[in-house]
N, C-alpha and C. Protein backbone atom coordinates (compact mmCIF):
# COMPACT_ATOMS: atom_id res chain seq x y z
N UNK A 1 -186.79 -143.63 31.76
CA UNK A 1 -186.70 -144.39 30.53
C UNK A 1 -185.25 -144.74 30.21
N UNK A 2 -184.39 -143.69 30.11
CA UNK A 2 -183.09 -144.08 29.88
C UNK A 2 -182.64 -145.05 31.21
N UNK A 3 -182.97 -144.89 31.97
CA UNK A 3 -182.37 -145.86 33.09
C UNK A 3 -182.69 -146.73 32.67
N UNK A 4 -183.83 -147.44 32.30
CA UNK A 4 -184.69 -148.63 31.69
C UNK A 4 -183.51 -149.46 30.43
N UNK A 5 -183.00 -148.74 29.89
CA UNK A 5 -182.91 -149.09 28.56
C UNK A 5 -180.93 -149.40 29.27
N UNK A 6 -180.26 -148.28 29.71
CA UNK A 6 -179.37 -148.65 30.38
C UNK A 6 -178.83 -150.23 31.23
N UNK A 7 -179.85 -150.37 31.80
CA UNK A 7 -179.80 -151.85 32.70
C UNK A 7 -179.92 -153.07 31.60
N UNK A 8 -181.05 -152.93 30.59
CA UNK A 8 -180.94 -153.67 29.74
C UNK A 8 -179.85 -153.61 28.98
N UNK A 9 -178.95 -152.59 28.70
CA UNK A 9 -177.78 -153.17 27.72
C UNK A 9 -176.75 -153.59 29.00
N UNK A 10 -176.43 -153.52 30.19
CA UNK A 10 -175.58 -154.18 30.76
C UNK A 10 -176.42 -155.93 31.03
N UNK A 11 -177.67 -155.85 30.84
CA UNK A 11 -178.09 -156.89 31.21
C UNK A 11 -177.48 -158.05 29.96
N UNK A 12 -177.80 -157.77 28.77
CA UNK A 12 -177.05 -158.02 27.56
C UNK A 12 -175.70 -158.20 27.30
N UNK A 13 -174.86 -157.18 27.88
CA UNK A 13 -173.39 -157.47 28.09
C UNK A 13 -172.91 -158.64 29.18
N UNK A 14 -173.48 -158.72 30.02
CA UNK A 14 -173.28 -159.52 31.45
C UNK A 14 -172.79 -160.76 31.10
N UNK A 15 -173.10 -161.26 30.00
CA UNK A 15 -172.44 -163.23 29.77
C UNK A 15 -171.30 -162.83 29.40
N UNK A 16 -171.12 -161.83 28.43
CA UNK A 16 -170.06 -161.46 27.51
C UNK A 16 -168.81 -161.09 28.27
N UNK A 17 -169.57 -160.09 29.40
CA UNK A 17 -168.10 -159.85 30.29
C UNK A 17 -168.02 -161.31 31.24
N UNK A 18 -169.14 -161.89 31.53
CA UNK A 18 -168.26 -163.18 32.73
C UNK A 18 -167.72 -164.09 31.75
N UNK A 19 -167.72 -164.29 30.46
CA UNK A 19 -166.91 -165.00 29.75
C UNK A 19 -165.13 -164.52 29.07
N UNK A 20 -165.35 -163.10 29.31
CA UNK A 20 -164.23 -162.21 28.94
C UNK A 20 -163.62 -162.73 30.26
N UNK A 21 -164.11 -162.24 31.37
CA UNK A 21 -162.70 -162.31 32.82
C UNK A 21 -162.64 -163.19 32.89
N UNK A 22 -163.24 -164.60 32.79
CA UNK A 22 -163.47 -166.13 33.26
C UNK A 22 -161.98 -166.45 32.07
N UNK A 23 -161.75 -166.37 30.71
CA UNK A 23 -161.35 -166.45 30.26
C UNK A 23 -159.68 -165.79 30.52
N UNK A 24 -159.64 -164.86 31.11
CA UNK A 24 -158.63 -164.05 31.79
C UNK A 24 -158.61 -165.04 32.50
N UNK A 25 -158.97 -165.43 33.71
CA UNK A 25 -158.38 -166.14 34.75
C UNK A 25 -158.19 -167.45 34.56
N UNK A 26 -158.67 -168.06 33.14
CA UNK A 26 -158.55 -169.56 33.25
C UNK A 26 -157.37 -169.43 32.46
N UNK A 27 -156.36 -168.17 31.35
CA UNK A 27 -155.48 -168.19 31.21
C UNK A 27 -154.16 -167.80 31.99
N UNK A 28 -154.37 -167.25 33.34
CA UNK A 28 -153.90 -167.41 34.43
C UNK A 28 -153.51 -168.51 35.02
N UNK A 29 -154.73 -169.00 35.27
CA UNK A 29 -154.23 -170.28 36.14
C UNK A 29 -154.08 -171.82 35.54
N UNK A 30 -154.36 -171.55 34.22
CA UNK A 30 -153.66 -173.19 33.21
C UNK A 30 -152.10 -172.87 33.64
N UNK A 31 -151.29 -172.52 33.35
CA UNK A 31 -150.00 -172.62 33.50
C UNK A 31 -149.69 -173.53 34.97
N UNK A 32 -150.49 -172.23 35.99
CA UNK A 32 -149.86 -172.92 37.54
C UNK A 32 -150.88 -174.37 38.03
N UNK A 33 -151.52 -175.06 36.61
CA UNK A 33 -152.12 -176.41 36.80
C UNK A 33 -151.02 -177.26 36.24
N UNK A 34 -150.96 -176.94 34.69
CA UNK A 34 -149.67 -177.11 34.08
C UNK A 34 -148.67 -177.87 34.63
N UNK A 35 -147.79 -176.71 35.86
CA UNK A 35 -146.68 -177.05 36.44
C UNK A 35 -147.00 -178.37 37.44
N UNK A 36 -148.33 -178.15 37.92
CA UNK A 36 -148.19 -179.95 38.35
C UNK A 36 -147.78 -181.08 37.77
N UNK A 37 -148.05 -181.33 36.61
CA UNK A 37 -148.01 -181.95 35.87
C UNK A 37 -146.79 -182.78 35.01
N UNK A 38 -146.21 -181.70 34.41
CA UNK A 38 -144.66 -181.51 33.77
C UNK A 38 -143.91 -180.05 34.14
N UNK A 39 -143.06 -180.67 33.87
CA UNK A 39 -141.62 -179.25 34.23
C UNK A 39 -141.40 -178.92 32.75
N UNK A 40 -141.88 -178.96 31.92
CA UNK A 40 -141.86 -178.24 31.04
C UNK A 40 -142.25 -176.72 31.25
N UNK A 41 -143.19 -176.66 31.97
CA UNK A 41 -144.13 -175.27 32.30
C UNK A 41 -143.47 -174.96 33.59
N UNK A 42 -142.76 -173.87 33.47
CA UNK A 42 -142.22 -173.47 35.06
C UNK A 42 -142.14 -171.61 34.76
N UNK A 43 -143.01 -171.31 35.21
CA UNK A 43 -143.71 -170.02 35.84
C UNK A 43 -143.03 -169.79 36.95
N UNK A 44 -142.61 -168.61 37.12
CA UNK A 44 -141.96 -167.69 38.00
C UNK A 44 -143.53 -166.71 38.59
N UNK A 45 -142.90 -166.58 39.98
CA UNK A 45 -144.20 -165.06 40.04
C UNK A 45 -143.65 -164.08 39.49
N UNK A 46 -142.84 -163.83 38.93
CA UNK A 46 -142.36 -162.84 37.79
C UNK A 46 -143.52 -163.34 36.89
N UNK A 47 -143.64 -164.26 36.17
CA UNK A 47 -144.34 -164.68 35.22
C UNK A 47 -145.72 -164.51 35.57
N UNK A 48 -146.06 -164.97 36.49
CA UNK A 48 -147.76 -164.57 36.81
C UNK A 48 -148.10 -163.07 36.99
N UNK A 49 -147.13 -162.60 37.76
CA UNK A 49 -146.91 -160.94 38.01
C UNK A 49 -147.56 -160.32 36.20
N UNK A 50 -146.43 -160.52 35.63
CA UNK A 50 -146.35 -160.20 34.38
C UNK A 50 -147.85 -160.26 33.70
N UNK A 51 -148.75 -161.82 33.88
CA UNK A 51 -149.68 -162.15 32.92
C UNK A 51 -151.06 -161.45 33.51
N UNK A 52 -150.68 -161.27 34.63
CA UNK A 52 -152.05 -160.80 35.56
C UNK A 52 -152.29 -159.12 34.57
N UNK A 53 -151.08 -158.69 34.81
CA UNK A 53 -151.05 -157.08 34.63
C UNK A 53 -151.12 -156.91 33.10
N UNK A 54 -150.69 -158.12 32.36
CA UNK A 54 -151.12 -157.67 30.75
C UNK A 54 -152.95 -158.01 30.19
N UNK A 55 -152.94 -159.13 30.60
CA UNK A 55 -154.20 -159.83 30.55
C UNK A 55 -155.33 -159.07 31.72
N UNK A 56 -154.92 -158.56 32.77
CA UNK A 56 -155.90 -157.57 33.43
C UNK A 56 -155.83 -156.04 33.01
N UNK A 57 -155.26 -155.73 32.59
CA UNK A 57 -154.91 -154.44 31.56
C UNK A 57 -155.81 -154.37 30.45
N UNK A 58 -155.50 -155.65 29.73
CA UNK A 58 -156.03 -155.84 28.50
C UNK A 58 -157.75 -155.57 28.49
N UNK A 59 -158.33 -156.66 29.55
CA UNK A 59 -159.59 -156.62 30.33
C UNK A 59 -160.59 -155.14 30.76
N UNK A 60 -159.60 -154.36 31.55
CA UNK A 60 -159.52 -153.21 31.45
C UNK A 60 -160.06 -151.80 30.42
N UNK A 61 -158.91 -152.00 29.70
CA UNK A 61 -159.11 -151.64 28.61
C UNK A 61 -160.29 -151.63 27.56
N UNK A 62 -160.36 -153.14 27.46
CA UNK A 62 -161.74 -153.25 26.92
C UNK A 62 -162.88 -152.99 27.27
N UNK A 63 -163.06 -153.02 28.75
CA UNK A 63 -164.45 -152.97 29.26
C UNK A 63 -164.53 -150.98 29.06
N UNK A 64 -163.55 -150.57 29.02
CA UNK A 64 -163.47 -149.14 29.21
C UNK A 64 -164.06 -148.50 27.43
N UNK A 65 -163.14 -149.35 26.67
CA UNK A 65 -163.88 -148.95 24.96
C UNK A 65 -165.47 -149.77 25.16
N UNK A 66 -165.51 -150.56 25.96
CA UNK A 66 -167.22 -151.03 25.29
C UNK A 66 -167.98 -150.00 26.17
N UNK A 67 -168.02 -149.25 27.11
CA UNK A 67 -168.43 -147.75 27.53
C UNK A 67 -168.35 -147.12 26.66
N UNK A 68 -167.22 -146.97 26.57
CA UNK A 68 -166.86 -145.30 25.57
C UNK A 68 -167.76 -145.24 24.57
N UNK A 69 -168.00 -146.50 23.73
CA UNK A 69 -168.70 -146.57 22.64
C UNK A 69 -169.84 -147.75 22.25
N UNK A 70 -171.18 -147.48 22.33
CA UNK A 70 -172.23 -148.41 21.97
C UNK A 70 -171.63 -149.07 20.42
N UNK A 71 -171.15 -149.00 19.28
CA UNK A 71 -170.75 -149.33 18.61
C UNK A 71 -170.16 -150.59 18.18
N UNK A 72 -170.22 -151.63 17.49
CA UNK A 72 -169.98 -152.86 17.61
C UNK A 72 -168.55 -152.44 16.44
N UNK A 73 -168.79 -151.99 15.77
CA UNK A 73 -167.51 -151.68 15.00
C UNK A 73 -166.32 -150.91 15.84
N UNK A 74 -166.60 -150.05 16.78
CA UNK A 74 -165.61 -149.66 17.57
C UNK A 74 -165.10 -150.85 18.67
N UNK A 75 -166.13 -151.31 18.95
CA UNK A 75 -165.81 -152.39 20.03
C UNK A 75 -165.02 -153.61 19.22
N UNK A 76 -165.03 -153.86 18.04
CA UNK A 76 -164.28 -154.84 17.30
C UNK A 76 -162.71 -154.08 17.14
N UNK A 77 -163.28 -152.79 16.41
CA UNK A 77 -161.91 -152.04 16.76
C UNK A 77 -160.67 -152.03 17.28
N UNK A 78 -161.06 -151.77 19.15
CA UNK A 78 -160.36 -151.94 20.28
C UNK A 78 -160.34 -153.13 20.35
N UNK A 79 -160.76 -154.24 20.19
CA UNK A 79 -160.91 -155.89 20.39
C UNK A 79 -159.20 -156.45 19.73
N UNK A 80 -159.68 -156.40 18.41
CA UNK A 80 -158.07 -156.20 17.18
C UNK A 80 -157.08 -155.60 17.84
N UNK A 81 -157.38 -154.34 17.95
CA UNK A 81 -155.98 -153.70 18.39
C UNK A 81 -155.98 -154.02 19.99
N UNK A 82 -156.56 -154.43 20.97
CA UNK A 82 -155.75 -154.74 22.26
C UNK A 82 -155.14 -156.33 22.32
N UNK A 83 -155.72 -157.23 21.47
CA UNK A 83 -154.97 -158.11 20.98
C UNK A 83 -154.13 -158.55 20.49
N UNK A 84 -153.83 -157.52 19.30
CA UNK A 84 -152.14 -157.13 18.35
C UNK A 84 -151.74 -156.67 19.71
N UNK A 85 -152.25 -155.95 20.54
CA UNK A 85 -150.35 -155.52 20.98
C UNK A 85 -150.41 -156.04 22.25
N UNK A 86 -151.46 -156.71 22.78
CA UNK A 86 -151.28 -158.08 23.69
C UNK A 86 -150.30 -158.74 23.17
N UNK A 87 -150.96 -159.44 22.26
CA UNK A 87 -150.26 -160.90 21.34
C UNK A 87 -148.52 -160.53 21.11
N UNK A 88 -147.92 -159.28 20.66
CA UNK A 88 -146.92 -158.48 20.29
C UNK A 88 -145.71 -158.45 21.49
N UNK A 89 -146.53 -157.54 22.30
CA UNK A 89 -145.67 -157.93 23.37
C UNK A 89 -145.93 -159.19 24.49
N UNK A 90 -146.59 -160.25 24.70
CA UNK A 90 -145.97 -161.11 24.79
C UNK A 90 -145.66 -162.20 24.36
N UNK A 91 -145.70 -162.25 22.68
CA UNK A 91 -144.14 -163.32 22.23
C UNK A 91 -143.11 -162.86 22.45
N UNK A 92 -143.57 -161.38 22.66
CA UNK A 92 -141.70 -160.81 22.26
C UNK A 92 -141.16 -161.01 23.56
N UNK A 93 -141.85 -160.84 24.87
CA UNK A 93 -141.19 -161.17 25.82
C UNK A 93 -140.86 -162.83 26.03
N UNK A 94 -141.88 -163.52 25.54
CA UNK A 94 -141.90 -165.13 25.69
C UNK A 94 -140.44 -165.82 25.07
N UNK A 95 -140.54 -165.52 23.66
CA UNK A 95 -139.51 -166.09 22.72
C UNK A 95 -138.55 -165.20 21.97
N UNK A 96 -139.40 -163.63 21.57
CA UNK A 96 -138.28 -162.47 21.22
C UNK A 96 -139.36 -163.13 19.64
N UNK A 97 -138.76 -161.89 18.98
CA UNK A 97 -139.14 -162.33 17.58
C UNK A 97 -137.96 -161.88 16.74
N UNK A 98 -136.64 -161.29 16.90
CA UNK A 98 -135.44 -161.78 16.43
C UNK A 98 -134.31 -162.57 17.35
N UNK A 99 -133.92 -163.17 17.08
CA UNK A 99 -133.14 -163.78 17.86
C UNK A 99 -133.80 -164.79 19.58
N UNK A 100 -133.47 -164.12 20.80
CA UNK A 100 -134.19 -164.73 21.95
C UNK A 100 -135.03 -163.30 22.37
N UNK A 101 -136.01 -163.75 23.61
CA UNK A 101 -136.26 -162.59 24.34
C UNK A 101 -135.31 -161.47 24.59
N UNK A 102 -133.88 -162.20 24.86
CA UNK A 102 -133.03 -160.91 25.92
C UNK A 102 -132.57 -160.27 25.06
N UNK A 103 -132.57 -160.54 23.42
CA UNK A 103 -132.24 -159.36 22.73
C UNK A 103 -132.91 -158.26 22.62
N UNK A 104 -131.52 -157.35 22.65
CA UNK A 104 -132.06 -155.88 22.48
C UNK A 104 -132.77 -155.30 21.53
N UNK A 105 -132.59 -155.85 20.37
CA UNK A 105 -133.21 -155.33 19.19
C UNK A 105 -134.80 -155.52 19.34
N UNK A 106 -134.91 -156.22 20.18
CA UNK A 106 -136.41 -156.95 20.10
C UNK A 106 -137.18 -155.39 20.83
N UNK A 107 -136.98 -154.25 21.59
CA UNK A 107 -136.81 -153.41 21.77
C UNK A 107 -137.80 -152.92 20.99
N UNK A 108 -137.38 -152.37 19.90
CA UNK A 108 -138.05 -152.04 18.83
C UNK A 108 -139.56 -152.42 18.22
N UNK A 109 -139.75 -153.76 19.09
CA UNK A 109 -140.97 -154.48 18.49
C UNK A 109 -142.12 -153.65 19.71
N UNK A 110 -141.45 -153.63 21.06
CA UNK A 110 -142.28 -153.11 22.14
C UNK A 110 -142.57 -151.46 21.84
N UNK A 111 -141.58 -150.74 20.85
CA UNK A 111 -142.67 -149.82 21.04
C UNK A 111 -143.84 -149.79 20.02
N UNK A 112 -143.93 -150.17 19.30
CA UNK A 112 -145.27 -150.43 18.54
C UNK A 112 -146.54 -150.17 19.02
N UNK A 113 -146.92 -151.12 19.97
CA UNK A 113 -148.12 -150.92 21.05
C UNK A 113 -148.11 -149.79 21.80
N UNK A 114 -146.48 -149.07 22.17
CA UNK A 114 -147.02 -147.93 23.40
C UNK A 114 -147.07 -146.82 21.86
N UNK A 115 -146.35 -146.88 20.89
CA UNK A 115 -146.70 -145.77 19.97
C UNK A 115 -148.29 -145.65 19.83
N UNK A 116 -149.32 -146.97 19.84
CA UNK A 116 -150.80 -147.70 19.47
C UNK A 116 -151.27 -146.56 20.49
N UNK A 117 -150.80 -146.71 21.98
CA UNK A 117 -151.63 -146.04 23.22
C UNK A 117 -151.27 -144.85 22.91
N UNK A 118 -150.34 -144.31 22.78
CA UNK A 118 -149.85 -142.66 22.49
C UNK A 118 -150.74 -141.87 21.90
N UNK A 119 -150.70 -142.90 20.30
CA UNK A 119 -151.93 -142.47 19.62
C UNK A 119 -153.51 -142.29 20.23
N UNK A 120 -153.44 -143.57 20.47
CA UNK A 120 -155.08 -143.90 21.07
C UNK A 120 -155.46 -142.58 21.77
N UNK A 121 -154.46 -142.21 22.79
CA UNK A 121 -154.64 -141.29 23.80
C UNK A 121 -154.78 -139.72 23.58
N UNK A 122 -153.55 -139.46 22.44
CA UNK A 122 -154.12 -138.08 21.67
C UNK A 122 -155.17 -138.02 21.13
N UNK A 123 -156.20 -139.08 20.62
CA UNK A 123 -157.17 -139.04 19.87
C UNK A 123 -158.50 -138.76 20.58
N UNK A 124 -158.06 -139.09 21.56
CA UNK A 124 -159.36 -139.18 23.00
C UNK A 124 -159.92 -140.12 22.89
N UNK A 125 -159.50 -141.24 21.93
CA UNK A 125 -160.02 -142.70 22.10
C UNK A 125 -161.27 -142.30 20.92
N UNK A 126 -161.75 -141.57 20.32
CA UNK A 126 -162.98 -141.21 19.51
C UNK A 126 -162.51 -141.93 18.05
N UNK A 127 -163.53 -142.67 17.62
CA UNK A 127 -163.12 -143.42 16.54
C UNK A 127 -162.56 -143.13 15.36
N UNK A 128 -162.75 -141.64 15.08
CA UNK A 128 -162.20 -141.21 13.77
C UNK A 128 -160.20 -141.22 13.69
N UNK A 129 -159.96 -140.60 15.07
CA UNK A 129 -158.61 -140.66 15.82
C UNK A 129 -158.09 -141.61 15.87
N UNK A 130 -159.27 -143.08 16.59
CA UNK A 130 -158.18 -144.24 16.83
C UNK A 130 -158.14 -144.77 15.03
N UNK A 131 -158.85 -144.74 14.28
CA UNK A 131 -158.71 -145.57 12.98
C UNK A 131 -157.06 -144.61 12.48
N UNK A 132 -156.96 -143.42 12.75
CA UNK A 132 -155.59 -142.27 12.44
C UNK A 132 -154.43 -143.35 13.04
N UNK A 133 -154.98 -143.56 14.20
CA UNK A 133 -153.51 -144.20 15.46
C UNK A 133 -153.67 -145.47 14.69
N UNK A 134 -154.86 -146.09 14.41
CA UNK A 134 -154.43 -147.75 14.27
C UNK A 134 -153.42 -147.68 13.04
N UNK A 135 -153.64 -146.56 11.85
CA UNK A 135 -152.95 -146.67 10.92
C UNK A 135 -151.71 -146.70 10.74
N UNK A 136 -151.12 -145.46 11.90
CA UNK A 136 -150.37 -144.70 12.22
C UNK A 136 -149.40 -146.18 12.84
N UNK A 137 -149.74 -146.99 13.42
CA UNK A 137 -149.22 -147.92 14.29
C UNK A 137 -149.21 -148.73 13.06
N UNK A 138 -149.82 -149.70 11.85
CA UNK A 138 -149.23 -150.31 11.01
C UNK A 138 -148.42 -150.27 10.52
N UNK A 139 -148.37 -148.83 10.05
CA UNK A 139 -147.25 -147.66 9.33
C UNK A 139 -145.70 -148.39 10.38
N UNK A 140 -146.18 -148.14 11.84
CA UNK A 140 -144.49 -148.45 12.52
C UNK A 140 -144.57 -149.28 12.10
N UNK A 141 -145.12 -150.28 12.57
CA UNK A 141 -144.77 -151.67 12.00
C UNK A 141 -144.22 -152.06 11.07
N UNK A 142 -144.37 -151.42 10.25
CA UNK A 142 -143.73 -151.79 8.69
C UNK A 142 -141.94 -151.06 8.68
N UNK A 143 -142.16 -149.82 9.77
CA UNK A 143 -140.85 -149.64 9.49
C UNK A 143 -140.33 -149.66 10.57
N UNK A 144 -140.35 -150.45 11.49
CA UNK A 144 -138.97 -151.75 12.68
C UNK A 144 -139.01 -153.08 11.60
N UNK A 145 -139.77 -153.18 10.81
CA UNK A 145 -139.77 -154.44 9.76
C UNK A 145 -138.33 -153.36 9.06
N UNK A 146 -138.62 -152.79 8.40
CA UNK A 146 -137.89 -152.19 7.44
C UNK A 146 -135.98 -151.73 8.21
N UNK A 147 -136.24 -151.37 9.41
CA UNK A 147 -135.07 -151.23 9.61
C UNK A 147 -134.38 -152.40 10.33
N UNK A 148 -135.13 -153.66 10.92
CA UNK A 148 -134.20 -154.84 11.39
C UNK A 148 -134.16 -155.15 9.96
N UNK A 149 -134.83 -155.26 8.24
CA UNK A 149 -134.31 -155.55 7.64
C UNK A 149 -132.99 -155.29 7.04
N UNK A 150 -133.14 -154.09 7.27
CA UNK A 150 -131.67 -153.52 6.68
C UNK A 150 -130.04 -153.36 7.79
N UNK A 151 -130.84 -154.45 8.89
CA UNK A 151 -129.71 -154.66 9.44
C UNK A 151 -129.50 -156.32 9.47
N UNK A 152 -130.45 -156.57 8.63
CA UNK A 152 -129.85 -157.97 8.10
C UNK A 152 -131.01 -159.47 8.91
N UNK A 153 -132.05 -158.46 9.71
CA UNK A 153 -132.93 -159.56 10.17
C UNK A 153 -134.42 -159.37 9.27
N UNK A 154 -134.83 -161.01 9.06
CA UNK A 154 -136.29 -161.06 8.77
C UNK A 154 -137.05 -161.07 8.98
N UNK A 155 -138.02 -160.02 9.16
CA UNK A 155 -139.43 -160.00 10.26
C UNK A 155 -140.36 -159.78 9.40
N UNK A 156 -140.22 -159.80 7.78
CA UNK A 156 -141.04 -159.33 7.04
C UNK A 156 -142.60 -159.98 7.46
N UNK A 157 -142.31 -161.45 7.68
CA UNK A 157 -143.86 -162.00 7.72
C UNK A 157 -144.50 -161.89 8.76
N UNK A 158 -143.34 -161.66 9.63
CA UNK A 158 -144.22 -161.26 11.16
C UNK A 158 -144.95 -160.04 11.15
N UNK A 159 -144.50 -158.73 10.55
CA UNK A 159 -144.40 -157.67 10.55
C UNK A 159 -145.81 -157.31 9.55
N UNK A 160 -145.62 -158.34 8.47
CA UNK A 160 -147.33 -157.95 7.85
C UNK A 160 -148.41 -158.76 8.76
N UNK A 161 -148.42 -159.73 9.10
CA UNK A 161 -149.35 -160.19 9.98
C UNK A 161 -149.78 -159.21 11.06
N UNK A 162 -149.02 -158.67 11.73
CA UNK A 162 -149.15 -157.31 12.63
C UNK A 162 -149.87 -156.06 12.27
N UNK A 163 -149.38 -155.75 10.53
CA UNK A 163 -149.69 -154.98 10.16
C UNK A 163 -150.93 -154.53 9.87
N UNK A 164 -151.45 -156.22 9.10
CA UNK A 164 -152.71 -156.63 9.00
C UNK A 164 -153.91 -156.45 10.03
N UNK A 165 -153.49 -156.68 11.50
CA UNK A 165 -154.19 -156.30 12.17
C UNK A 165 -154.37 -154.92 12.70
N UNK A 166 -153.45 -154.47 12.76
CA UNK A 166 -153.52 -152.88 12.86
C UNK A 166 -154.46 -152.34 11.62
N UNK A 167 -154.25 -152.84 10.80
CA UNK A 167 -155.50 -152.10 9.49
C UNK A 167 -156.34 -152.44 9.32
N UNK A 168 -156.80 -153.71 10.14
CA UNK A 168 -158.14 -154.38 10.89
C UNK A 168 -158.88 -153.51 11.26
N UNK A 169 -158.18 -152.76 12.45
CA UNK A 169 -158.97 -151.98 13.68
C UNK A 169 -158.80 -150.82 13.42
N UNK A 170 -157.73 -150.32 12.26
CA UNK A 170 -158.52 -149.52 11.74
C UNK A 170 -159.20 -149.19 10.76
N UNK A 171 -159.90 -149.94 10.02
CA UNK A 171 -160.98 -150.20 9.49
C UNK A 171 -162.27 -149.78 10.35
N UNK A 172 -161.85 -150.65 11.59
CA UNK A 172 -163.35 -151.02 12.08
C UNK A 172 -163.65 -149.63 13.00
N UNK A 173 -162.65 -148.92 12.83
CA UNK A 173 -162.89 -147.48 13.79
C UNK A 173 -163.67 -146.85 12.62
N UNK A 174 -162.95 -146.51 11.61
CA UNK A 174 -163.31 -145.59 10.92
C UNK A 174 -164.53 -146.40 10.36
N UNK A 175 -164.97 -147.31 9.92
CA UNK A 175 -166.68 -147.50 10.07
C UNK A 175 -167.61 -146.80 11.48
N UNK A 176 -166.68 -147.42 12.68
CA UNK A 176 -167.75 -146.44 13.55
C UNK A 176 -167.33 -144.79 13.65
N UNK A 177 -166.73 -144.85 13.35
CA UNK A 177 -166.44 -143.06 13.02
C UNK A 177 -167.68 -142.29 11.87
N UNK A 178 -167.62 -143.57 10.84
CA UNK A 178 -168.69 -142.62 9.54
C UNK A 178 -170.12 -143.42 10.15
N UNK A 179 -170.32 -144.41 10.55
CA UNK A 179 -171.79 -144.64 10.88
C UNK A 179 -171.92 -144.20 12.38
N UNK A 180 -171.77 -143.59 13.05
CA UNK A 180 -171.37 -143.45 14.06
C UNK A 180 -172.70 -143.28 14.77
């Protein structure tokens, strides 16, 4: 019986994930269509290197929380938060979000996300924990906002938009934590 019921929820998931990786790889390979086109778009295999391993990470990741947890609120959860710190670290590598990419200060923005996994990872990934970490990770956010402010840069609006999503996911943990 449980086998029965098993096949049917991957049978159910199955569009969802060929539209998840399909989507991975068609943001892969727009760029190196792109570069036919105009030289505006010029990708390094540094650059593909780079997008494969965040965007297949990301992929990863997710397929690993939609295991961990039947839960649609956990799975929105991890959805939010592997997106914030997708999205996070790469503008910051793309454009930087003070100054250019090669600034150092920008530094500060990258650990955000590995503080996100640190958390995630002490928690055992169990929803009551990650809604702790997602918080725990807004919380930074607010203060690399707070200290490039007081060294004279503005990230305030970036920094709540970020924040916002971090208290997204964790929201949506701690729903699957109490309905669990």
């Amino acid at each position: 019986m449980n086998k029965a019921i098993e096949q049917r929820r991957k049978a159910r998931l199955a569009p969802a994930r060929i539209v998840g990786w399909g989507t991975i790889v068609l943001l892969i390979i727009l760029p190196a269509v792109a570069m036919q086109f105009t030289s505006k778009v010029n990708w390094t295999m540094a650059d593909f290197a780079f997008a494969i391993v965040m965007l297949g990470g990301v992929g990863l990741a997710f397929e690993m929380a939609v295991r961990a947890n039947g839960s649609w609120a956990y799975r929105g959860g991890a959805a939010i938060a592997l997106a914030a710190g997708l999205l996070l670290l790469w503008v910051n590598a793309a454009v930087g979000i003070v100054g250019n990419e090669s600034d150092d200060i920008n530094l500060w923005f990258d650990l955000v996300p590995l503080l996100a996994l640190a958390c995630a990872a002490g928690a055992r990934f169990r929803p009551g924990g990650m809604a702790v970490a997602m918080l725990a990770t807004a919380v930074a956010q607010i203060a690399v906002a707070t200290v490039l402010q007081r060294q004279g840069h503005f990230t305030w609006v970036f920094s709540t938009i970020w924040s916002g999503a971090w208290l997204f996911s964790a929201s949506l943990f701690r729903r699957s934590a109490l309905h669990g």
